[in-house]
N, C-alpha and C. Protein backbone atom coordinates (compact mmCIF):
# COMPACT_ATOMS: atom_id res chain seq x y z
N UNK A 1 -19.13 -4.36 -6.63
CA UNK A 1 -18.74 -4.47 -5.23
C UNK A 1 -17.90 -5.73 -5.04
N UNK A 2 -16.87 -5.40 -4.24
CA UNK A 2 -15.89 -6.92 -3.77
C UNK A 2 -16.76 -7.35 -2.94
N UNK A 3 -17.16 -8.83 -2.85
CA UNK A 3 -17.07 -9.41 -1.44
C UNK A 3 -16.17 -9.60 -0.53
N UNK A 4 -16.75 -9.51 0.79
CA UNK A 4 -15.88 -9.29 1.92
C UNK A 4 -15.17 -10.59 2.11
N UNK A 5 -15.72 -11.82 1.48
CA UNK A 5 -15.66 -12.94 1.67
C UNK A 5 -14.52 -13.42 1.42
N UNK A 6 -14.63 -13.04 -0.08
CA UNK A 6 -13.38 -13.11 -1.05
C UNK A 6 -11.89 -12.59 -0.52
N UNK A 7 -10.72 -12.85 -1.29
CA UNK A 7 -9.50 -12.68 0.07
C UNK A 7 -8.78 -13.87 0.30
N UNK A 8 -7.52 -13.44 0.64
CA UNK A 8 -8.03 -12.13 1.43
C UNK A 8 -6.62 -11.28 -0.09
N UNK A 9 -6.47 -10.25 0.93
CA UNK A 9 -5.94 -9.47 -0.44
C UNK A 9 -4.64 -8.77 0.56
N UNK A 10 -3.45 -7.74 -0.04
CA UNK A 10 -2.91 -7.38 0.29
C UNK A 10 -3.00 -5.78 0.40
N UNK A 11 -3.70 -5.04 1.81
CA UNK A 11 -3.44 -3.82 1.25
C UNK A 11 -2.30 -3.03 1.15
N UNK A 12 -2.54 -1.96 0.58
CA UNK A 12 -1.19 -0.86 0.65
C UNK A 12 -1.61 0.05 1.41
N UNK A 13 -0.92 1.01 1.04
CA UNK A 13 -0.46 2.05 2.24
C UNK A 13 -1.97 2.97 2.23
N UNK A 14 -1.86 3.55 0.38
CA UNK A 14 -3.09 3.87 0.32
C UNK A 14 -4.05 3.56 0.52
N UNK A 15 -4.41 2.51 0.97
CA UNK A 15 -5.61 1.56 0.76
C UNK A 15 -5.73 1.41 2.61
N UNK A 16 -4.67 1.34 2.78
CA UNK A 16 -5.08 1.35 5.03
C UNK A 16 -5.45 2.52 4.85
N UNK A 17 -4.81 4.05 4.40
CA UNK A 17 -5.43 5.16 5.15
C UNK A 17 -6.68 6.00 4.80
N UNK A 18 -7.33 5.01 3.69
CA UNK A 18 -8.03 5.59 3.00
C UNK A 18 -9.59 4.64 3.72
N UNK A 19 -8.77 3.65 3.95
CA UNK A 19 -10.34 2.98 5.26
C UNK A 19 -10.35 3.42 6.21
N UNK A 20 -9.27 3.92 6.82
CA UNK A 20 -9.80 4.51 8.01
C UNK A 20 -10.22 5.75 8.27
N UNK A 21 -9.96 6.39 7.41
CA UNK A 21 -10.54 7.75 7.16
C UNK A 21 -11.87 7.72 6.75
N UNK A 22 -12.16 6.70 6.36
CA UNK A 22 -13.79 6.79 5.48
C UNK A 22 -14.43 5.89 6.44
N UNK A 23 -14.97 5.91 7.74
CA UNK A 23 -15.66 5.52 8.38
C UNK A 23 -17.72 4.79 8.43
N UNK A 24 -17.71 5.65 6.95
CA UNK A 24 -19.02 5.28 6.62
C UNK A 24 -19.30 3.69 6.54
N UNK A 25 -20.65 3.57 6.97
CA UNK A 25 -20.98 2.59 7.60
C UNK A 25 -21.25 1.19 6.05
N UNK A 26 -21.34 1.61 4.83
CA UNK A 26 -20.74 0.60 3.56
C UNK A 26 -19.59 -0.23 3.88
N UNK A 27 -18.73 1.09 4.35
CA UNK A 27 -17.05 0.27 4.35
C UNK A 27 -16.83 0.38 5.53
N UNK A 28 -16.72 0.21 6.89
CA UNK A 28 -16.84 -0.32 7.96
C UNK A 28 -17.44 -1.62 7.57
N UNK A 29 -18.52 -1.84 7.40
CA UNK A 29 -19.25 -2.98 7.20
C UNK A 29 -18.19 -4.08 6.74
N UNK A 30 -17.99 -3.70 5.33
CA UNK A 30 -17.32 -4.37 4.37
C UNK A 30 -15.65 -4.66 4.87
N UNK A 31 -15.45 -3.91 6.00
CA UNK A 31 -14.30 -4.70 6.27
C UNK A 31 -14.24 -5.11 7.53
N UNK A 32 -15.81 -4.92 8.52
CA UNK A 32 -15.99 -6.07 9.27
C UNK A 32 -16.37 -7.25 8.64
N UNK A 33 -16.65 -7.52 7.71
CA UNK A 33 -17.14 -8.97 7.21
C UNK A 33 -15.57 -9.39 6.51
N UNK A 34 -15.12 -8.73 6.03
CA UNK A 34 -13.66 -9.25 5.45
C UNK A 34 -13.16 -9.86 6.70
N UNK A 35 -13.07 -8.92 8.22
CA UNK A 35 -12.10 -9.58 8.80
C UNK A 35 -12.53 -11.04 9.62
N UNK A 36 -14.03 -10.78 9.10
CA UNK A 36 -14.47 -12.05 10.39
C UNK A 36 -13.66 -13.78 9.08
N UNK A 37 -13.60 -13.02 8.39
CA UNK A 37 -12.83 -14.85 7.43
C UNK A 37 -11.24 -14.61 7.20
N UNK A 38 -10.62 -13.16 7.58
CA UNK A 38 -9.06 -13.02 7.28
C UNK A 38 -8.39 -11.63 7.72
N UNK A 39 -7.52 -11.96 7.80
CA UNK A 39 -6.62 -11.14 8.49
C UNK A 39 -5.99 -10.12 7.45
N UNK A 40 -5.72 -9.03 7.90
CA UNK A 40 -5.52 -8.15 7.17
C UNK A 40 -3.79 -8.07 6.70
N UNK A 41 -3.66 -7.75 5.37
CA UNK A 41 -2.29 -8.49 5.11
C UNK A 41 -1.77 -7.18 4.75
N UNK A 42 -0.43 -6.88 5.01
CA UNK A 42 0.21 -5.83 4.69
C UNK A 42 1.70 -5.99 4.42
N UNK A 43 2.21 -5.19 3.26
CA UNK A 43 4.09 -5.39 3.00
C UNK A 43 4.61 -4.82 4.26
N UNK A 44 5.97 -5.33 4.41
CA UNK A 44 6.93 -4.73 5.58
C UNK A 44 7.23 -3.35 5.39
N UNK A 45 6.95 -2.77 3.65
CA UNK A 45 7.07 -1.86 3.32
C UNK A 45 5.72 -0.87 3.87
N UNK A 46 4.98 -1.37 3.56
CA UNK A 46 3.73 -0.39 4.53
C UNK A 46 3.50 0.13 5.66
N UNK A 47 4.72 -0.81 6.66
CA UNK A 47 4.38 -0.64 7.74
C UNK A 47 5.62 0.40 8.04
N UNK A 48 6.69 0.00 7.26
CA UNK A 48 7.75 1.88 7.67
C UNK A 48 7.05 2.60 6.65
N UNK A 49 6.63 2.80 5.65
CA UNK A 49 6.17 3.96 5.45
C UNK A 49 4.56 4.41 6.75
N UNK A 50 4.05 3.95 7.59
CA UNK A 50 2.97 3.94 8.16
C UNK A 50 3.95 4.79 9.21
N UNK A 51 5.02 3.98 9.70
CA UNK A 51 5.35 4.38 11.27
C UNK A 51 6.27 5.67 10.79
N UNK A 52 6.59 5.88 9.77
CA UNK A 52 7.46 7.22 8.89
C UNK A 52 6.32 7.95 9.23
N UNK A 53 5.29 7.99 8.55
CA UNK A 53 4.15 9.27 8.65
C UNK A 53 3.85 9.56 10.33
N UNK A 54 3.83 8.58 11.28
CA UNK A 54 3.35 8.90 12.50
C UNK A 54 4.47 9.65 13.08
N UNK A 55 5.97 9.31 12.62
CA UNK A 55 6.96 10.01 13.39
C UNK A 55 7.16 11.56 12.69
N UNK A 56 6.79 11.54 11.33
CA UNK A 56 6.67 13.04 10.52
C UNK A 56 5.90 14.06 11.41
N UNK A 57 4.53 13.40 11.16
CA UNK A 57 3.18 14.07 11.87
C UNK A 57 3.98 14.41 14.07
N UNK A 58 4.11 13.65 14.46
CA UNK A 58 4.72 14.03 15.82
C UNK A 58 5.67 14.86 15.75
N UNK A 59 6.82 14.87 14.97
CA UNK A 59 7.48 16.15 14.67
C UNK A 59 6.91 17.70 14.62
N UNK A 60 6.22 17.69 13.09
CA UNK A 60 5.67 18.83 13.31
C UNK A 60 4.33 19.21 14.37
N UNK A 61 3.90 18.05 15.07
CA UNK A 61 2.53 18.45 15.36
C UNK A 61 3.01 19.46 17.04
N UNK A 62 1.50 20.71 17.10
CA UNK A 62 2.12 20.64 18.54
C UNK A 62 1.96 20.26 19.32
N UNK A 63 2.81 20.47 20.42
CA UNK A 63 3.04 19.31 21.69
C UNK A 63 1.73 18.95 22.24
N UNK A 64 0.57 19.25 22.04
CA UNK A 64 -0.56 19.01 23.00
C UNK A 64 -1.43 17.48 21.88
N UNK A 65 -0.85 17.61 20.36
CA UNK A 65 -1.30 16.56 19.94
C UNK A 65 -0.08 15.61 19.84
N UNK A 66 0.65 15.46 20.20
CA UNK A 66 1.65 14.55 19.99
C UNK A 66 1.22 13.25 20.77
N UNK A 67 0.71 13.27 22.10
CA UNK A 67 0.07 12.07 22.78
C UNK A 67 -1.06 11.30 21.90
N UNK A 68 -2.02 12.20 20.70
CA UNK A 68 -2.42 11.27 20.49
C UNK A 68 -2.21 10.92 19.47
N UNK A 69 -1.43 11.22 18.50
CA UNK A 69 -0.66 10.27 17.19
C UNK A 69 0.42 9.42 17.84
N UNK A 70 0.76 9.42 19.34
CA UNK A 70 1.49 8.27 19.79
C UNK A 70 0.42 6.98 19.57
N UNK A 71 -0.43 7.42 20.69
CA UNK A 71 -1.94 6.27 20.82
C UNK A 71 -2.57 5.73 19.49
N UNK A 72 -2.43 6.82 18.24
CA UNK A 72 -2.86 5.97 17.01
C UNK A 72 -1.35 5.10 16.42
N UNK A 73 -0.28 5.57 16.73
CA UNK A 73 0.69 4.49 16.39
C UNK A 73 0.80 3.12 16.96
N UNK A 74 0.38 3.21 18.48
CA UNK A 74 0.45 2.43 18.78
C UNK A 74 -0.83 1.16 19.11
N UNK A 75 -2.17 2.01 18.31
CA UNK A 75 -2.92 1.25 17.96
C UNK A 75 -2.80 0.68 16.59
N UNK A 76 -2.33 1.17 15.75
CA UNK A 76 -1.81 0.31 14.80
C UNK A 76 -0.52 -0.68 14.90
N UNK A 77 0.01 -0.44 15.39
CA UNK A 77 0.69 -1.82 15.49
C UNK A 77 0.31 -3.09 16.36
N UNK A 78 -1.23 -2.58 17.35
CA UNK A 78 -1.50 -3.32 18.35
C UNK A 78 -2.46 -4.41 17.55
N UNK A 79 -3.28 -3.49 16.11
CA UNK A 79 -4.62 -4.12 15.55
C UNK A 79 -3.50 -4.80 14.12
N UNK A 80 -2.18 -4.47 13.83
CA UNK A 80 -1.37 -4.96 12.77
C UNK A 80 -1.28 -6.94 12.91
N UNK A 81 -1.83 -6.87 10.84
CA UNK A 81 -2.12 -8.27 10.62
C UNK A 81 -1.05 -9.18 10.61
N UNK A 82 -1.64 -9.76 9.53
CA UNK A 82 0.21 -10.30 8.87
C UNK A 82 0.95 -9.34 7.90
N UNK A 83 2.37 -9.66 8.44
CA UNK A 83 3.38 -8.57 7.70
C UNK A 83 3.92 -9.11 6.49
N UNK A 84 3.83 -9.43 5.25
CA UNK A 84 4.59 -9.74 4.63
C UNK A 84 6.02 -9.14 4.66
N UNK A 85 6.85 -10.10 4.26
CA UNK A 85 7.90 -9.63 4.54
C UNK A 85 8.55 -9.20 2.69
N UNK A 86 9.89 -8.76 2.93
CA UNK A 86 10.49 -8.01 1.59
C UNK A 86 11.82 -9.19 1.93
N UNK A 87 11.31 -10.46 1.24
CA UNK A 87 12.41 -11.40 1.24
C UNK A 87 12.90 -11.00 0.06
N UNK A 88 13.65 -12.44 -0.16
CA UNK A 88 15.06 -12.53 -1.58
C UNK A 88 13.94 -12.46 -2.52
N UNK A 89 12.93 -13.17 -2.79
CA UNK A 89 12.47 -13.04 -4.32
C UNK A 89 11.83 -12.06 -4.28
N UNK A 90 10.41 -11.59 -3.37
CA UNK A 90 10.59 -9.86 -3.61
C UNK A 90 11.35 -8.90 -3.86
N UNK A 91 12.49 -9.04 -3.33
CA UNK A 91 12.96 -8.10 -3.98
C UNK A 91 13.70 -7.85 -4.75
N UNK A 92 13.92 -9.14 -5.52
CA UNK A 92 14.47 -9.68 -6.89
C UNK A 92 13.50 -8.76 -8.05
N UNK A 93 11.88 -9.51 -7.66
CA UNK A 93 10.99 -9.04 -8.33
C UNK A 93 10.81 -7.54 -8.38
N UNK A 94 11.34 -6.76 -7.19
CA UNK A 94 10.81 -5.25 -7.05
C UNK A 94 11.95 -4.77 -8.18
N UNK A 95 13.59 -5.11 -7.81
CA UNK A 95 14.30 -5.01 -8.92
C UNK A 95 14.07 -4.51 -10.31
N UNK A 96 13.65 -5.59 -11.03
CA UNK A 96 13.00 -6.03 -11.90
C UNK A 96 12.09 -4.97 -12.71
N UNK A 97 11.05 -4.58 -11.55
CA UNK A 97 10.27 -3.92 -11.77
C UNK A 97 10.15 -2.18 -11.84
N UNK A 98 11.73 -1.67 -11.17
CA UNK A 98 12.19 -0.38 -10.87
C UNK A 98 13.02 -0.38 -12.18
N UNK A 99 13.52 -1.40 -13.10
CA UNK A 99 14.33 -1.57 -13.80
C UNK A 99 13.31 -1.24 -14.93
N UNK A 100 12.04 -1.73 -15.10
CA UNK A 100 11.44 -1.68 -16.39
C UNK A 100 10.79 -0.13 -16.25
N UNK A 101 11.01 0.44 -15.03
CA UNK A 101 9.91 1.83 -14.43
C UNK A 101 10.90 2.18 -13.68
N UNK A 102 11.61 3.03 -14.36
CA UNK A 102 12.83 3.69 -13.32
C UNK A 102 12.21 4.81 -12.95
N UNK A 103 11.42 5.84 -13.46
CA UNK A 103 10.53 6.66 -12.98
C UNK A 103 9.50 6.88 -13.14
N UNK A 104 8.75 7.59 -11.77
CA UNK A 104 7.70 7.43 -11.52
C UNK A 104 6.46 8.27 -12.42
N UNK A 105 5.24 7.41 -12.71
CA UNK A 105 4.60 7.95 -13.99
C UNK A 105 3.43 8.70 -13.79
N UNK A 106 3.64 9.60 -12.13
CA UNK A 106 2.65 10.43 -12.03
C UNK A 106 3.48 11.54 -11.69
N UNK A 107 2.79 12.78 -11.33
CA UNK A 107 3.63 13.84 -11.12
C UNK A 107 3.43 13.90 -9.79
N UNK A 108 4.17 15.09 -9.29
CA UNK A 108 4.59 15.56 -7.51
C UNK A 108 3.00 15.42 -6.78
N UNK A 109 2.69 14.94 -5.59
CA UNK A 109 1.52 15.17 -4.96
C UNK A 109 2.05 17.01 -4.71
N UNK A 110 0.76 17.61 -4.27
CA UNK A 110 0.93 18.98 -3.46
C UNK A 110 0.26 18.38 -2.48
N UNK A 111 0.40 19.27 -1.36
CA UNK A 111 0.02 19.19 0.43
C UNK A 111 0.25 20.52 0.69
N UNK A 112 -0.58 21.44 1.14
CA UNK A 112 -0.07 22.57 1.93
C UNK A 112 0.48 23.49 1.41
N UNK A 113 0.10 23.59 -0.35
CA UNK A 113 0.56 24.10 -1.58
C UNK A 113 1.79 24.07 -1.59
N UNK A 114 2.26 23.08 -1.33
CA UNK A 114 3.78 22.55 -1.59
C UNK A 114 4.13 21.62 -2.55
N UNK A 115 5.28 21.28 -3.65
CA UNK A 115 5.15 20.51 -4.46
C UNK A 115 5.82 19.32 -3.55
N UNK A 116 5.54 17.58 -3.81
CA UNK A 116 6.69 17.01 -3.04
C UNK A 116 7.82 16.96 -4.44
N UNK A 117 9.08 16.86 -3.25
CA UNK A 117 9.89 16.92 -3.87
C UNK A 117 10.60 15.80 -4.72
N UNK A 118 11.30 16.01 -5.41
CA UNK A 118 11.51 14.75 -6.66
C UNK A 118 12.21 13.53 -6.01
N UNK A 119 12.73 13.32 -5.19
CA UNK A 119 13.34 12.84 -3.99
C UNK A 119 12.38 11.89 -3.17
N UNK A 120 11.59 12.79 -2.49
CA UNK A 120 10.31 11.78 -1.90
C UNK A 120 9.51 11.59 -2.70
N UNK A 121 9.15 11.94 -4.39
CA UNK A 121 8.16 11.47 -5.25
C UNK A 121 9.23 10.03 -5.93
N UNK A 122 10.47 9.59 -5.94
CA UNK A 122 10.99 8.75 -6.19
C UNK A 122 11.12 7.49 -4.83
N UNK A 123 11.40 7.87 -3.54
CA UNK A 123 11.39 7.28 -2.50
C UNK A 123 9.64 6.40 -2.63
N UNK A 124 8.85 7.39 -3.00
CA UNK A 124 7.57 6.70 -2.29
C UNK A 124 6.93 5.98 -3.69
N UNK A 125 7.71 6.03 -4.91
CA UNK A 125 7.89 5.50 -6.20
C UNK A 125 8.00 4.14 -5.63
N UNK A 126 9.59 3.80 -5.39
CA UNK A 126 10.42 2.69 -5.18
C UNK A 126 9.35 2.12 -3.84
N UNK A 127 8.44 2.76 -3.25
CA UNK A 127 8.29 1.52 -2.29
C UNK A 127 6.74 1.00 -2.76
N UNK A 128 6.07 1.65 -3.66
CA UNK A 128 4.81 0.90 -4.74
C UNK A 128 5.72 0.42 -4.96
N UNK A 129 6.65 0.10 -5.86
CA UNK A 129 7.66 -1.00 -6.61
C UNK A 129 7.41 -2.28 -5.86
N UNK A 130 8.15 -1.85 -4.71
CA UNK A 130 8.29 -2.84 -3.35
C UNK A 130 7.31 -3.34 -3.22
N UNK A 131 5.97 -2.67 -2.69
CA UNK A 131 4.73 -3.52 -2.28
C UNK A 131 4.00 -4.14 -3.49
N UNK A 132 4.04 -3.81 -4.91
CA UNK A 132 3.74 -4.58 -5.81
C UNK A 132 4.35 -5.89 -5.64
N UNK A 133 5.82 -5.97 -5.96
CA UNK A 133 6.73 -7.22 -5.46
C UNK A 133 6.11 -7.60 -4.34
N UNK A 134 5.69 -7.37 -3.74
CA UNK A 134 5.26 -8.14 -2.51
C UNK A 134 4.00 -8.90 -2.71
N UNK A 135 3.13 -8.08 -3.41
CA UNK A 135 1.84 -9.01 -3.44
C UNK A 135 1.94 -9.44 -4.76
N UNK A 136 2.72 -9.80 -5.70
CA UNK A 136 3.10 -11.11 -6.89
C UNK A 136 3.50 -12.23 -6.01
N UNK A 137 4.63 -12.01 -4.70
CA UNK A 137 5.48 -12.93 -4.58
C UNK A 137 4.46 -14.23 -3.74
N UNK A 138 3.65 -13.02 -2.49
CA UNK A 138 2.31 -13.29 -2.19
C UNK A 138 1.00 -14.06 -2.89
N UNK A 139 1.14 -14.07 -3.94
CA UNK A 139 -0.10 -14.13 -4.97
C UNK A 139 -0.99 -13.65 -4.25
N UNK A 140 -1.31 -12.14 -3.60
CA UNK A 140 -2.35 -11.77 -3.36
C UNK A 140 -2.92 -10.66 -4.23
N UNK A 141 -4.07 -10.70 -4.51
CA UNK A 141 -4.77 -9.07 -4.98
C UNK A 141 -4.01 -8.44 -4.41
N UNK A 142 -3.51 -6.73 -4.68
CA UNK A 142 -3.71 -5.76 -4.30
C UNK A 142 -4.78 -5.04 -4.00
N UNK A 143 -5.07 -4.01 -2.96
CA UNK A 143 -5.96 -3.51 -3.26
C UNK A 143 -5.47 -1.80 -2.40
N UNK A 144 -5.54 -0.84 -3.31
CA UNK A 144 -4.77 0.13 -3.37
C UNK A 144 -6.03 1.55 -3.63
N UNK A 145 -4.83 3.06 -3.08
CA UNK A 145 -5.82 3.81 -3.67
C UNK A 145 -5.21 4.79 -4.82
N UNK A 146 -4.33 4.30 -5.32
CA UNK A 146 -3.56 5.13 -6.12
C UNK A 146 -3.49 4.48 -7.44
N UNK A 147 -4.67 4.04 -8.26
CA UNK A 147 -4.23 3.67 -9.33
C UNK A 147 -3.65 3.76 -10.64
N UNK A 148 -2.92 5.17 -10.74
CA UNK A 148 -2.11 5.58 -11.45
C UNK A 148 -0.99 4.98 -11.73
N UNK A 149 -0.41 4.74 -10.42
CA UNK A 149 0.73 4.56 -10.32
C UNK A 149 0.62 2.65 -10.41
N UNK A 150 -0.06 1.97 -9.75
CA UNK A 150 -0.05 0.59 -9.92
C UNK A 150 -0.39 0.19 -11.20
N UNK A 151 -1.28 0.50 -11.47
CA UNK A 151 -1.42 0.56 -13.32
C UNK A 151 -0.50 0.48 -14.44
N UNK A 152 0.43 1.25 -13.64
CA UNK A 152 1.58 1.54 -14.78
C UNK A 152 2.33 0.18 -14.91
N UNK A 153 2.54 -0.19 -13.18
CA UNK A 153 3.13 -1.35 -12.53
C UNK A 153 2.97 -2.83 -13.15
N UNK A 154 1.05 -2.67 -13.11
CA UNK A 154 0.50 -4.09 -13.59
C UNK A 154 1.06 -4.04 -14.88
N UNK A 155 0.60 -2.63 -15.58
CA UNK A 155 1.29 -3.12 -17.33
C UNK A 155 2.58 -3.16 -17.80
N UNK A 156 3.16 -2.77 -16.94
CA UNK A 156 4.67 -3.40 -17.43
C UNK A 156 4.90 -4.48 -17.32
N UNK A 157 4.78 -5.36 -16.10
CA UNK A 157 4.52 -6.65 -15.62
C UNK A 157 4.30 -7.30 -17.03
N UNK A 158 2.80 -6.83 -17.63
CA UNK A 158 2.38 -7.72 -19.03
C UNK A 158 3.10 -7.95 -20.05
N UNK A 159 3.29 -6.66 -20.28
CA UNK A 159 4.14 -6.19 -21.61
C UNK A 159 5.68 -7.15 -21.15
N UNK A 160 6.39 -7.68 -19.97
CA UNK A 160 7.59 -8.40 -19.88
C UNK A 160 7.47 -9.38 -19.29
N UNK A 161 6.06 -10.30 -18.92
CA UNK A 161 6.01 -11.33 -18.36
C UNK A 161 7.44 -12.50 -17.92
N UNK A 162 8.15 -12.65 -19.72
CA UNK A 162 9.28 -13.41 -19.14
C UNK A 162 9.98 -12.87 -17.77
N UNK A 163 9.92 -11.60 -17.64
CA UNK A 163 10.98 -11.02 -16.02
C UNK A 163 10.46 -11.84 -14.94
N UNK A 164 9.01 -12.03 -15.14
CA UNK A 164 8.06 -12.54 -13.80
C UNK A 164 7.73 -14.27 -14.18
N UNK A 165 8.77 -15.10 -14.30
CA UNK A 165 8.06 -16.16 -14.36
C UNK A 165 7.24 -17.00 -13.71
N UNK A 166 5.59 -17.42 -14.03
CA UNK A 166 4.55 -17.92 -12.83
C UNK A 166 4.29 -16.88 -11.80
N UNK A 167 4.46 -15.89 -11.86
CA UNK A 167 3.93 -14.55 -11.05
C UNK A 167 3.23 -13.73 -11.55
N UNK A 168 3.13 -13.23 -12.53
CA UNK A 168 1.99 -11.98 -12.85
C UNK A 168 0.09 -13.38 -13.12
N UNK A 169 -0.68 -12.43 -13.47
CA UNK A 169 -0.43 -10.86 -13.37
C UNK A 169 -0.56 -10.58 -11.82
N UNK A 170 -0.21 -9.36 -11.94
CA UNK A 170 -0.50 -8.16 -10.78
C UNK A 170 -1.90 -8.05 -10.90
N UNK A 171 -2.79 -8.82 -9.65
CA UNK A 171 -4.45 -8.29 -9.85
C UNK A 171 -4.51 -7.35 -8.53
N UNK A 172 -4.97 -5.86 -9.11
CA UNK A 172 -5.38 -4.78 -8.68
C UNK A 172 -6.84 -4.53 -8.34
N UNK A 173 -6.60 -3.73 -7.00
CA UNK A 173 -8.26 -3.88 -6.38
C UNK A 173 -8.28 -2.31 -5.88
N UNK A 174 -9.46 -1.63 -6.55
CA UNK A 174 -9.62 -0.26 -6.04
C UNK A 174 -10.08 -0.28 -4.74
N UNK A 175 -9.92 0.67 -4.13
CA UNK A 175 -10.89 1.02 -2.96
C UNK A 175 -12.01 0.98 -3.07
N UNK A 176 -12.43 1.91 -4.25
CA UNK A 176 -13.52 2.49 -4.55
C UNK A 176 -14.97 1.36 -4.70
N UNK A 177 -14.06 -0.04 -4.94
CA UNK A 177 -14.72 -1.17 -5.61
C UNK A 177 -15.03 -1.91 -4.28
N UNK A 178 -15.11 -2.02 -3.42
CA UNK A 178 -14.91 -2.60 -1.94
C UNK A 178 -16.44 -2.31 -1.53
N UNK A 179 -17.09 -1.13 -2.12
CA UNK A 179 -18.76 -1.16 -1.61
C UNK A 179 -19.06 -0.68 -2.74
């Protein structure tokens, strides 16, 4: 189990929607005690891919739920921590890191028995890239729910340390590990 104490860390995308979906009272807990010592830290990249999904979901949704994926958008940006931002050396570092992992080393998600397409499985590639770069540049943990794909991330990082000088490693934090 992480302590809540400990921190603070940077989540990702996976890692916001996967707490709030899991409401059980372990992890509620565990990230009321995280927040009573820190603020919840997120890439600039998390937050358009966040407000991307709310404007997707309002698209297709119908009109009678569209009011309330407004109200959850705009409770997330109301309860939104600190933003890291995607400055010059992030994204020097994300560079870097799309350069050693030009593609992505899991296959298509399905949704709705649909494959995604190679297009948005590269788009949502390049922005793990991004939020990795972000929490090196950060020196924060990650803490993510996709560890396939960060995995791949941290070990390239190793295997080319000179690219990352005084930045790696990449320390990765499951969800799963949080209770």
């Amino acid at each position: 189990m992480l302590r809540p104490e400990s921190g603070p860390y940077l989540f990702d995308t996976s890692a916001e929607s996967w707490l709030s979906r899991n409401p059980a009272p372990p992890i509620r807990d565990w990230l009321l005690l995280h927040l009573r010592q820190h603020t919840i830290n997120v890439a600039a990249v998390t937050v358009a891919e966040r407000i991307r999904g709310y404007a997707v979901q309002s698209a297709i949704a119908p009109a009678q739920r569209r009011a309330a994926i407004e109200a959850a958008r705009l409770e997330y940006l109301r309860l939104l921590g600190q933003v890291r931002p995607l400055d010059r050396v992030a994204a020097i570092v994300a560079g870097e890191i799309m350069a050693l992992l030009p593609n992505p080393p899991t296959p298509p998600r399905r949704s709705h028995h649909l494959a995604e397409s190679r297009q948005d499985r590269l788009a949502r590639w390049r922005f793990d890239c991004l939020i990795a770069a972000t929490a090196l540049v950060a020196r924060l943990p990650l803490i993510h729910n996709n560890p396939a794909d960060f995995e791949a991330i941290r070990s390239a990082i190793e295997i080319s340390p000179q690219r990352f000088p005084n930045l790696g490693p990449l320390e990765l934090v499951r969800c799963a590990s949080v209770v």
